[in-house]
PDB file of N, CA and C in Angstrom:
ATOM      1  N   UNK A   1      26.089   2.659   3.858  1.00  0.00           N
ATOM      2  CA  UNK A   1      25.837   1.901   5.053  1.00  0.00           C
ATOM      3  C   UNK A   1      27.178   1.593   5.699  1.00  0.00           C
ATOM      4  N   UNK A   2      27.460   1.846   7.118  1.00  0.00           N
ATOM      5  CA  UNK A   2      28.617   1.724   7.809  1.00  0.00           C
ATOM      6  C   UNK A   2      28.815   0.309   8.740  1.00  0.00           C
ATOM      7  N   UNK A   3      29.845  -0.060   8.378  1.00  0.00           N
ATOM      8  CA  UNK A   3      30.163  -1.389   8.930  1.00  0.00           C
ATOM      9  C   UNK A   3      30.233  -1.377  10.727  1.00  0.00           C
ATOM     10  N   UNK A   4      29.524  -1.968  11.157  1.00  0.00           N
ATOM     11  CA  UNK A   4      29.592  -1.910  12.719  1.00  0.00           C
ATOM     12  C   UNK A   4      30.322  -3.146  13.129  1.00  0.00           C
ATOM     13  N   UNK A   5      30.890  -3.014  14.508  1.00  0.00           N
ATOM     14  CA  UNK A   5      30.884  -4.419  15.117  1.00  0.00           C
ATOM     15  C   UNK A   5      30.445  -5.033  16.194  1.00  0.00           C
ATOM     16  N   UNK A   6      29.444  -4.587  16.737  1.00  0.00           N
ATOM     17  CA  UNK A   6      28.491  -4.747  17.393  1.00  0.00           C
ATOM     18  C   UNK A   6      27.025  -5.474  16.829  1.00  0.00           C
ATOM     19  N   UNK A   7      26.887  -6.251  17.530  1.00  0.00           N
ATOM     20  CA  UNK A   7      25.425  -7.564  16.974  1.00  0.00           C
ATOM     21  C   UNK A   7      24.381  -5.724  16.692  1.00  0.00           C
ATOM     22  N   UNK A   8      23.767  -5.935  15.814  1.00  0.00           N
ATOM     23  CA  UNK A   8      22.440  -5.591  15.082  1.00  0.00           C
ATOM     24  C   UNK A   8      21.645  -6.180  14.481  1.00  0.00           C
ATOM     25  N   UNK A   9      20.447  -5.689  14.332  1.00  0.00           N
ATOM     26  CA  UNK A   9      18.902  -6.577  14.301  1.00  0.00           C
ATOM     27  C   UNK A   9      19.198  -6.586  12.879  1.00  0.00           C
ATOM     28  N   UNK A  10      18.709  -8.123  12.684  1.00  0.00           N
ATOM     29  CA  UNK A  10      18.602  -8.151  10.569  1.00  0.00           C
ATOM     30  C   UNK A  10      17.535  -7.297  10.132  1.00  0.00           C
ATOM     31  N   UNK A  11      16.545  -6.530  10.572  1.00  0.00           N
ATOM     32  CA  UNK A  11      15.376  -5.628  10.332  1.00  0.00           C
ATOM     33  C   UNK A  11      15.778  -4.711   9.989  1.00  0.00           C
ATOM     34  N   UNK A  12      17.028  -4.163  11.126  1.00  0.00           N
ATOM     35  CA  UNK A  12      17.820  -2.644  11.195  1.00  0.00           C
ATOM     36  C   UNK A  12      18.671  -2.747   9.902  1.00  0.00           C
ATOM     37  N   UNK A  13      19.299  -3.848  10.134  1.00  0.00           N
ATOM     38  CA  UNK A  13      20.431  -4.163   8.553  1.00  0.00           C
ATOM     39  C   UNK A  13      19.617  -3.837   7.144  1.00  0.00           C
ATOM     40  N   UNK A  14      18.749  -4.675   7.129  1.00  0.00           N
ATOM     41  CA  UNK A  14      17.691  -4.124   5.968  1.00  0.00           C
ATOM     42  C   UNK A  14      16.861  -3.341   5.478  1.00  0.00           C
ATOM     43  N   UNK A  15      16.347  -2.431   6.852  1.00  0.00           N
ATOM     44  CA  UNK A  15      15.718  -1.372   6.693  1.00  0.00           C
ATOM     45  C   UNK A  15      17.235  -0.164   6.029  1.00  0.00           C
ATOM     46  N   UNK A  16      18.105  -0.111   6.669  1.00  0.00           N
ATOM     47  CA  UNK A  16      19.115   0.278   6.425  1.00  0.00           C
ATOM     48  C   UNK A  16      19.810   0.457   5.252  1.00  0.00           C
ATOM     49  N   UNK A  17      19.621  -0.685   4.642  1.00  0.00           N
ATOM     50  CA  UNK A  17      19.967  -1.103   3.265  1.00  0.00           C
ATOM     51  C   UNK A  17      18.815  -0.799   1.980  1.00  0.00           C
ATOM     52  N   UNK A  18      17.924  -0.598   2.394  1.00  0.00           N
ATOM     53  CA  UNK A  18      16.108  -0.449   1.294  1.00  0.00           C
ATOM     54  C   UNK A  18      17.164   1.258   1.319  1.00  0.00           C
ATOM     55  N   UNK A  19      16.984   1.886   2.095  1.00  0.00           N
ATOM     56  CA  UNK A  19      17.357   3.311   2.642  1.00  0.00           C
ATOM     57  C   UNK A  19      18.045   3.681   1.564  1.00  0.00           C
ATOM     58  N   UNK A  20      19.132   3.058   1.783  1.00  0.00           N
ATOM     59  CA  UNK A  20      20.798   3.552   0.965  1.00  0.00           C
ATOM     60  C   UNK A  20      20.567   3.069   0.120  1.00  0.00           C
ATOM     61  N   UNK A  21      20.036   2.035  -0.397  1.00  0.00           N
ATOM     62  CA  UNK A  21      19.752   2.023  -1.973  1.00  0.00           C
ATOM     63  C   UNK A  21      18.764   2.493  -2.759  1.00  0.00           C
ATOM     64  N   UNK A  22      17.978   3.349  -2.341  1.00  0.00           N
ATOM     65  CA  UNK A  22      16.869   4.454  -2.679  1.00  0.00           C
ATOM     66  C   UNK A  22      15.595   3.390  -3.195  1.00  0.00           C
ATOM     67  N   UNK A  23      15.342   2.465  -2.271  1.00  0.00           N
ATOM     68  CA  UNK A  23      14.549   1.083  -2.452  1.00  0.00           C
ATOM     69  C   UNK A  23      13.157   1.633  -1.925  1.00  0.00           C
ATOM     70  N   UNK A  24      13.337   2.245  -0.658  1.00  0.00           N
ATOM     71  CA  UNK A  24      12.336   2.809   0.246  1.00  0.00           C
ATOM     72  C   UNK A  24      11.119   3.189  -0.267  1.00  0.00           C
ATOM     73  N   UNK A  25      11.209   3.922  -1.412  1.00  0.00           N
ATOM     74  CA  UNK A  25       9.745   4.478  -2.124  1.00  0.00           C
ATOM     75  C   UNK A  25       9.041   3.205  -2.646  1.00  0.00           C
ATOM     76  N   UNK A  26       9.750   2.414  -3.760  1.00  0.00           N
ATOM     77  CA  UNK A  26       9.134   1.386  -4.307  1.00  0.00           C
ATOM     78  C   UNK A  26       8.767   0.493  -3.429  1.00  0.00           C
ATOM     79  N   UNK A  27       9.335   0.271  -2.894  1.00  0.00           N
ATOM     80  CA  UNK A  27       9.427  -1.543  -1.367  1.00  0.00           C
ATOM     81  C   UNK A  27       7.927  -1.174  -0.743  1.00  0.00           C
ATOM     82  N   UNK A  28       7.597   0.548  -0.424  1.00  0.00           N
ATOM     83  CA  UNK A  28       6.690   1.243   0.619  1.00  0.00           C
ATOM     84  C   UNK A  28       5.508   0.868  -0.163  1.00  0.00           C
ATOM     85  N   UNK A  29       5.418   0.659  -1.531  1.00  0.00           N
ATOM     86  CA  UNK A  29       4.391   1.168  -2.461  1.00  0.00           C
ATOM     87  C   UNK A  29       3.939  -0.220  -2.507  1.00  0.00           C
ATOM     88  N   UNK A  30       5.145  -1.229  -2.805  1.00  0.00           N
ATOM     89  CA  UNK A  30       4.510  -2.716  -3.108  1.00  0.00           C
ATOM     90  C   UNK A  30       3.990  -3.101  -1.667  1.00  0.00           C
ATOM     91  N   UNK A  31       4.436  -2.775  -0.444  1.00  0.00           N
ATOM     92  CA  UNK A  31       4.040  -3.064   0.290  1.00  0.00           C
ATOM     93  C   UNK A  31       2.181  -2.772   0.668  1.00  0.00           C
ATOM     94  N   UNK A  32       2.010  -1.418   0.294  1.00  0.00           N
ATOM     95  CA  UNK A  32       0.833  -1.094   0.522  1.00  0.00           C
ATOM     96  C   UNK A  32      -0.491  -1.752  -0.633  1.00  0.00           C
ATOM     97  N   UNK A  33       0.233  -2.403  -1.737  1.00  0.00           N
ATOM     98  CA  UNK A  33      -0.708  -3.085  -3.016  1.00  0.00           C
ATOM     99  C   UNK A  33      -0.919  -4.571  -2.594  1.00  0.00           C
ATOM    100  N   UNK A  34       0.260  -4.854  -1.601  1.00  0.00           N
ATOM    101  CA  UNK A  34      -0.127  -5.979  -1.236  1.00  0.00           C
ATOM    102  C   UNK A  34      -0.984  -6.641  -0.510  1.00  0.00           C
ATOM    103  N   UNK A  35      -1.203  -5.388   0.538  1.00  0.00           N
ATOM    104  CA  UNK A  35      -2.226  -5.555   1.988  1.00  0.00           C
ATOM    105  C   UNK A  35      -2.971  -5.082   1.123  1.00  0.00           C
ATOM    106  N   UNK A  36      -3.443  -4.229   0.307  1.00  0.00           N
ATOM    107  CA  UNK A  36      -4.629  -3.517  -0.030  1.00  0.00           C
ATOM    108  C   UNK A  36      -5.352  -5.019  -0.893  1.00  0.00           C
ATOM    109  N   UNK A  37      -4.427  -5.890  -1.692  1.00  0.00           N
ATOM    110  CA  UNK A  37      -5.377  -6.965  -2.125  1.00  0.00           C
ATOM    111  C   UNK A  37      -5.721  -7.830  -1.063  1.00  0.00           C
ATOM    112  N   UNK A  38      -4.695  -8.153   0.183  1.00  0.00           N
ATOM    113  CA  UNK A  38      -5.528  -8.899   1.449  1.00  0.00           C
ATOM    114  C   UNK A  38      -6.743  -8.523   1.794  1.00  0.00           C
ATOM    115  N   UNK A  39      -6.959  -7.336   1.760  1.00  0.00           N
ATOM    116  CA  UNK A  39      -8.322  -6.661   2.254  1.00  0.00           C
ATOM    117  C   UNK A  39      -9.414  -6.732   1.729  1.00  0.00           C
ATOM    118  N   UNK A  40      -9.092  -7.208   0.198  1.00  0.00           N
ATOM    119  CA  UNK A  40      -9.927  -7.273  -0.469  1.00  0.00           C
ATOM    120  C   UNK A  40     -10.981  -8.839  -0.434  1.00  0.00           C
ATOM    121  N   UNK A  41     -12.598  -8.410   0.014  1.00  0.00           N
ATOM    122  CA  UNK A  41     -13.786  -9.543  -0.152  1.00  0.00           C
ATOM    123  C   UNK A  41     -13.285 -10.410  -1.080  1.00  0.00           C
ATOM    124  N   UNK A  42     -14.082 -11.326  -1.524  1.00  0.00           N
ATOM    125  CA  UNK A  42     -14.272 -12.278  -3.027  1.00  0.00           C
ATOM    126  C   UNK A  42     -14.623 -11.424  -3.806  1.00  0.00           C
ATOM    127  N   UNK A  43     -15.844 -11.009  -3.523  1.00  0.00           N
ATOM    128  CA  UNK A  43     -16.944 -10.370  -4.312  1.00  0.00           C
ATOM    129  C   UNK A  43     -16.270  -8.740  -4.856  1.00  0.00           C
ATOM    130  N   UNK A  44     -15.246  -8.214  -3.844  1.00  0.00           N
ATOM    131  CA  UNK A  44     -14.319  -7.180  -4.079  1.00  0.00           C
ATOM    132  C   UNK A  44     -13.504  -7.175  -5.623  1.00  0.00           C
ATOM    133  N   UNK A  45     -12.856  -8.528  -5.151  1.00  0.00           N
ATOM    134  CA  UNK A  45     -11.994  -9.538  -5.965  1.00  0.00           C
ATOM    135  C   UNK A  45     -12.475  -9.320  -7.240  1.00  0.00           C
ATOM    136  N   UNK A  46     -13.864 -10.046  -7.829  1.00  0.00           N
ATOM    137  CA  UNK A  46     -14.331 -10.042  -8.984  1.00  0.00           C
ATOM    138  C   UNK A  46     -14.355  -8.611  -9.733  1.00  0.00           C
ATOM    139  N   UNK A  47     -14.646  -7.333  -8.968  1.00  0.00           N
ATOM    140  CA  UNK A  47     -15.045  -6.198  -9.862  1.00  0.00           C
ATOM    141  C   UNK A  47     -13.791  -5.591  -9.706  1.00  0.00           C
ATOM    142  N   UNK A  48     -12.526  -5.613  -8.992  1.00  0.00           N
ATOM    143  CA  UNK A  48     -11.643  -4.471  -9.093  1.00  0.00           C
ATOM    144  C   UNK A  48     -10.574  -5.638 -10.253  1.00  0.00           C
ATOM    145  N   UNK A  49     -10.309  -4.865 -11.301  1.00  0.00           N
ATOM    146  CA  UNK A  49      -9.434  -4.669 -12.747  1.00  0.00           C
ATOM    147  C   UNK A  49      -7.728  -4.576 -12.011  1.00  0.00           C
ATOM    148  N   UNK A  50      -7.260  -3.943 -11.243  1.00  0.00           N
ATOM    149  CA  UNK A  50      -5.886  -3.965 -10.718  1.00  0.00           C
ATOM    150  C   UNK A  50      -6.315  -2.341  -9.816  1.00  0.00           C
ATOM    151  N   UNK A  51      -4.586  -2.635  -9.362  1.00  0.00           N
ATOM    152  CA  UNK A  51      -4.219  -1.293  -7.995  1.00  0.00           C
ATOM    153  C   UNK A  51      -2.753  -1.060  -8.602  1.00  0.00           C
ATOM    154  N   UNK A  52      -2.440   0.194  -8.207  1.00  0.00           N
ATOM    155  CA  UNK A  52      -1.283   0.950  -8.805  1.00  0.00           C
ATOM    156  C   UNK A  52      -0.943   2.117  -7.349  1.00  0.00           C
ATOM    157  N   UNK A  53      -0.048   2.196  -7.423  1.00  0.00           N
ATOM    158  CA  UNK A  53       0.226   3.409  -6.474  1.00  0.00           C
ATOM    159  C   UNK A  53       0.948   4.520  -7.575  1.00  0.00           C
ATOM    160  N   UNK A  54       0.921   5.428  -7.334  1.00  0.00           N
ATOM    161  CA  UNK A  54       1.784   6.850  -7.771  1.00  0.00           C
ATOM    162  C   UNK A  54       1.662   7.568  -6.693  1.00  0.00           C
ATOM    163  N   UNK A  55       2.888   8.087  -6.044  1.00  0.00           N
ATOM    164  CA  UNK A  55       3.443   9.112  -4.846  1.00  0.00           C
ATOM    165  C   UNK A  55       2.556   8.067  -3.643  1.00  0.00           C
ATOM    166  N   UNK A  56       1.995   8.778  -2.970  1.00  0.00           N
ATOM    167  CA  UNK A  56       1.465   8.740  -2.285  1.00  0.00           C
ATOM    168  C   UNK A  56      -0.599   8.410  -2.431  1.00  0.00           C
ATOM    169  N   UNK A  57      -0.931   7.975  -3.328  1.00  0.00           N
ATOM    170  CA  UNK A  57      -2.043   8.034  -4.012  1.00  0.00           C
ATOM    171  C   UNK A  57      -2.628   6.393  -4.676  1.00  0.00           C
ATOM    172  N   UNK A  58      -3.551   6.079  -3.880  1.00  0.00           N
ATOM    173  CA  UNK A  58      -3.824   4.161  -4.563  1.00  0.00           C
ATOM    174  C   UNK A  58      -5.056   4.640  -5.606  1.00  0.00           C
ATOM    175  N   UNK A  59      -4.624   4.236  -6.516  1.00  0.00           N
ATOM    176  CA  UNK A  59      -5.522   4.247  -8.164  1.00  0.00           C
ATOM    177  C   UNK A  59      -6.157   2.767  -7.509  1.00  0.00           C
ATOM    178  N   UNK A  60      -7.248   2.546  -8.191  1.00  0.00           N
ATOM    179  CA  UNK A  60      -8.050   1.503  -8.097  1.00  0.00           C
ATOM    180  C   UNK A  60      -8.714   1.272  -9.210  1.00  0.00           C
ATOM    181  N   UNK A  61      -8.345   0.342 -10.482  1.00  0.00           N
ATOM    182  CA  UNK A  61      -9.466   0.503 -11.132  1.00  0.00           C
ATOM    183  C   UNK A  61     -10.679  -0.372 -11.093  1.00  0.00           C
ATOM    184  N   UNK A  62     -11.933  -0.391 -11.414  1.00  0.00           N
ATOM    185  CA  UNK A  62     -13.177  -0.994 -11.039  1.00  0.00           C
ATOM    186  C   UNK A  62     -13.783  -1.077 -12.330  1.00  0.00           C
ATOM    187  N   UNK A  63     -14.375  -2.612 -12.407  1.00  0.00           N
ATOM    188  CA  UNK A  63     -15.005  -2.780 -13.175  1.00  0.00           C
ATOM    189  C   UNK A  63     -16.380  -2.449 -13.883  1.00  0.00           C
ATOM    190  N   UNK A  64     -16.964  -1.771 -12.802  1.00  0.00           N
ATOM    191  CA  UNK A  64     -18.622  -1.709 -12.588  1.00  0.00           C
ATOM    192  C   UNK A  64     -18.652  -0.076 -11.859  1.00  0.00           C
ATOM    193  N   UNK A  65     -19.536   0.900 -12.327  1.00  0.00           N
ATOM    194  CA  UNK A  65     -19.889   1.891 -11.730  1.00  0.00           C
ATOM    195  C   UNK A  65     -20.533   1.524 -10.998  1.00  0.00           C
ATOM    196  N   UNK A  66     -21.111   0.787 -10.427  1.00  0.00           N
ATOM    197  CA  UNK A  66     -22.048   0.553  -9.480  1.00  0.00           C
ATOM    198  C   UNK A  66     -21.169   0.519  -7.958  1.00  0.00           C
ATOM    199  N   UNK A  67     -20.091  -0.208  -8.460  1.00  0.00           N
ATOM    200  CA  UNK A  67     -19.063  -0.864  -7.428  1.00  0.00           C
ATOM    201  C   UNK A  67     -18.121   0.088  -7.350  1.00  0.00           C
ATOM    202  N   UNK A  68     -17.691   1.357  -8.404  1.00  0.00           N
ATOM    203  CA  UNK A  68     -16.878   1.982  -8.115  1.00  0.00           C
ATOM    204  C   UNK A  68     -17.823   3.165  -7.323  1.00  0.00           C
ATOM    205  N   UNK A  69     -18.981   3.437  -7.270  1.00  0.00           N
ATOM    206  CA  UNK A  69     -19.403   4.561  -6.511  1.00  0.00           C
ATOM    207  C   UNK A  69     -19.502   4.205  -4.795  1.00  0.00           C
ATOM    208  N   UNK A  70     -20.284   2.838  -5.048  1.00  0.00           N
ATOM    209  CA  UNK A  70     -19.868   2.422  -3.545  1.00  0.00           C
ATOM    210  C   UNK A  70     -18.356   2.196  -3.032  1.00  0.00           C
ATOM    211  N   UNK A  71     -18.146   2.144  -3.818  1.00  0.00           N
ATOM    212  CA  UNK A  71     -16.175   1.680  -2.832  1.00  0.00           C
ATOM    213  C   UNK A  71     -15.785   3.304  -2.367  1.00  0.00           C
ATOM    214  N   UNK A  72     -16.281   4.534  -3.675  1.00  0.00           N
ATOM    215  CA  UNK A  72     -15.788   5.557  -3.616  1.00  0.00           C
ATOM    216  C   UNK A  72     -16.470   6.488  -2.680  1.00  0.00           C
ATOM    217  N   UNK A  73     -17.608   5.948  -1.847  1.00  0.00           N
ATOM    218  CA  UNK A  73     -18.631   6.473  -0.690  1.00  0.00           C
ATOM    219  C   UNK A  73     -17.428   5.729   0.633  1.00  0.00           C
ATOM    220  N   UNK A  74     -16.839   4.697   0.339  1.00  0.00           N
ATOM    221  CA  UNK A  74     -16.233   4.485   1.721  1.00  0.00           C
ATOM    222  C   UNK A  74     -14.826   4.477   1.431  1.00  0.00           C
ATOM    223  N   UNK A  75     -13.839   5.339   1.128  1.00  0.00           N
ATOM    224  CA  UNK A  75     -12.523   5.276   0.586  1.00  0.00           C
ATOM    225  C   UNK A  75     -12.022   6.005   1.551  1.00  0.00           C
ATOM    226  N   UNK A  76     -12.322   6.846   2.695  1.00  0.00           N
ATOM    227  CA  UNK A  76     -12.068   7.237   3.790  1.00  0.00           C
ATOM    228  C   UNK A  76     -11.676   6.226   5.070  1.00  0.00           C
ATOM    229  N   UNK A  77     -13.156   5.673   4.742  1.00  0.00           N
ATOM    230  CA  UNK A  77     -13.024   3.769   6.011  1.00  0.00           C
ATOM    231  C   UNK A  77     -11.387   2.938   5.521  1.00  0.00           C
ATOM    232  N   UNK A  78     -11.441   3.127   3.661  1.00  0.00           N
ATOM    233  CA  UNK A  78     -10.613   1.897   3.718  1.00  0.00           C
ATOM    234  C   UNK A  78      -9.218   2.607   3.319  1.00  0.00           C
ATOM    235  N   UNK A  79      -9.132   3.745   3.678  1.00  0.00           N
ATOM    236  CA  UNK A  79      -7.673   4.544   3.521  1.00  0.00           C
ATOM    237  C   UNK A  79      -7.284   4.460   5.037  1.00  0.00           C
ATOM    238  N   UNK A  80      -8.162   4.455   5.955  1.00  0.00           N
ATOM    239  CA  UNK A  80      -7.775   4.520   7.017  1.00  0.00           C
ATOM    240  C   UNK A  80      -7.501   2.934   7.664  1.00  0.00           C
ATOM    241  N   UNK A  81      -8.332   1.839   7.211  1.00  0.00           N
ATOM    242  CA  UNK A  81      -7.866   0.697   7.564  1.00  0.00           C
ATOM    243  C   UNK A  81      -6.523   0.247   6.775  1.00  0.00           C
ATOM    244  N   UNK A  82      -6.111   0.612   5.606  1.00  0.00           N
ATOM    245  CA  UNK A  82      -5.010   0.398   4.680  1.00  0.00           C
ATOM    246  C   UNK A  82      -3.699   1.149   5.465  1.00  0.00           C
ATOM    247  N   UNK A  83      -3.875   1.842   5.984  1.00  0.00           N
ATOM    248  CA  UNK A  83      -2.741   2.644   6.848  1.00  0.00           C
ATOM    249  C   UNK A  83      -2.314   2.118   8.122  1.00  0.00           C
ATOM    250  N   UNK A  84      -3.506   1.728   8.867  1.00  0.00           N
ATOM    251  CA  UNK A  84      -3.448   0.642   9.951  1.00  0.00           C
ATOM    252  C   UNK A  84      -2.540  -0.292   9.867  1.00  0.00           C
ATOM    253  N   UNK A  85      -2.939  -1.427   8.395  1.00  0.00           N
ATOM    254  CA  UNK A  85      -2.314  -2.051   7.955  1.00  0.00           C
ATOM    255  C   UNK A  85      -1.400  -2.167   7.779  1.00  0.00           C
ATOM    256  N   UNK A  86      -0.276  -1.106   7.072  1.00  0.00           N
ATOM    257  CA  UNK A  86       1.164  -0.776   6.754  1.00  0.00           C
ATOM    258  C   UNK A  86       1.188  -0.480   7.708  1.00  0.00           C
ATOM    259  N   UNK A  87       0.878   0.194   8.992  1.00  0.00           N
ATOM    260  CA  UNK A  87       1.698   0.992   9.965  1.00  0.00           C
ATOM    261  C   UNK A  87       2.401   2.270   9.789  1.00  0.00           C
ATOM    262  N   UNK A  88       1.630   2.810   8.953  1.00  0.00           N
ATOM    263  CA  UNK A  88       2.269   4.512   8.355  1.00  0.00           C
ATOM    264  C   UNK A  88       1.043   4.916   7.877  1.00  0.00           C
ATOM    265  N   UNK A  89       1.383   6.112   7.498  1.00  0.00           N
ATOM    266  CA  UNK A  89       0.396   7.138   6.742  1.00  0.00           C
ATOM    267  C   UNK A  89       0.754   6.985   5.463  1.00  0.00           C
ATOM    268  N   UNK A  90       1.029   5.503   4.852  1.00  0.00           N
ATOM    269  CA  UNK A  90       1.358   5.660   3.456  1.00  0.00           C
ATOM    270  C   UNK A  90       0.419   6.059   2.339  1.00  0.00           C
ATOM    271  N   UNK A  91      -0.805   5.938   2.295  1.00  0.00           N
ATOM    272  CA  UNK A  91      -2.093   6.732   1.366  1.00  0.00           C
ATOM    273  C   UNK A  91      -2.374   7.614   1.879  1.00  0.00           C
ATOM    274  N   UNK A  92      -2.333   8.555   1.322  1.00  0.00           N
ATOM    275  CA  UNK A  92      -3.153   9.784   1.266  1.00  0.00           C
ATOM    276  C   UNK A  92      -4.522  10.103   1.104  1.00  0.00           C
ATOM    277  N   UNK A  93      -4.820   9.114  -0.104  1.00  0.00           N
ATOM    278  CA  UNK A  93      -5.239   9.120  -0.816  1.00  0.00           C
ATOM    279  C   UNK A  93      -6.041   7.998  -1.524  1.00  0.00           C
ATOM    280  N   UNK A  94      -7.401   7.687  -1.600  1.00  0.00           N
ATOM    281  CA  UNK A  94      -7.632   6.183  -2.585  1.00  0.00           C
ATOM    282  C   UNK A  94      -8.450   6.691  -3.864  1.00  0.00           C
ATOM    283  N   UNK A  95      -7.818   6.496  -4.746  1.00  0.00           N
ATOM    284  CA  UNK A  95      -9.050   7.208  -6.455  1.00  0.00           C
ATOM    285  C   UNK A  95      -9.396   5.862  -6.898  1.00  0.00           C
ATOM    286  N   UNK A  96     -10.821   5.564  -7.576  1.00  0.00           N
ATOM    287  CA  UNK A  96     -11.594   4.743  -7.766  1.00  0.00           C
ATOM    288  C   UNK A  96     -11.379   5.156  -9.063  1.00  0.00           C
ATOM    289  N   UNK A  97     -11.339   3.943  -9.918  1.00  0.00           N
ATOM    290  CA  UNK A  97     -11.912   4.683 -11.113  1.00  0.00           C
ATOM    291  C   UNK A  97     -12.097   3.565 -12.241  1.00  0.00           C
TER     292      UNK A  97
END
């Protein structure tokens, strides 16, 4: 990261800095586990066990087949509202399981 002397945004400084310290992948990932539990109902709440990211890909695990077939009938709806969310195409991907 190169020292300027000109005023810059603390966003730019830090985005800047996640960058150069090879932060970017992990920071991207917690970011997307975090909104993905905002999103989550009560009733959501009770049956999902935890969320994990690997690459590009949200693991979900679920307590209940009942609840993992329905979540896994709309994982299209909520890959696409989860992306909204972050403001990137960070999932690819949502696996239920």
């Amino acid at each position: 990261m190169q020292r300027s002397r000109t005023p810059q945004r603390l966003g730019d400084i830090l985005n800047a800095w996640v960058q150069s310290m090879g932060f970017a992948g992990p920071f991207a990932r917690g970011i997307v586990i975090a909104k993905w539990e905002g999103m989550q109902s009560e009733q959501m709440i009770q049956h999902i066990e935890r969320s994990w990211m690997k690459g590009d890909k949200l693991f979900v695990q679920v307590r209940s087949a009942a609840w993992r077939q329905e979540l896994h009938h709309q994982r299209e709806e909520w890959r696409r509202r989860l992306n909204t969310e972050v403001g990137s195409e960070a999932v690819r991907e949502i696996v239920f399981r």
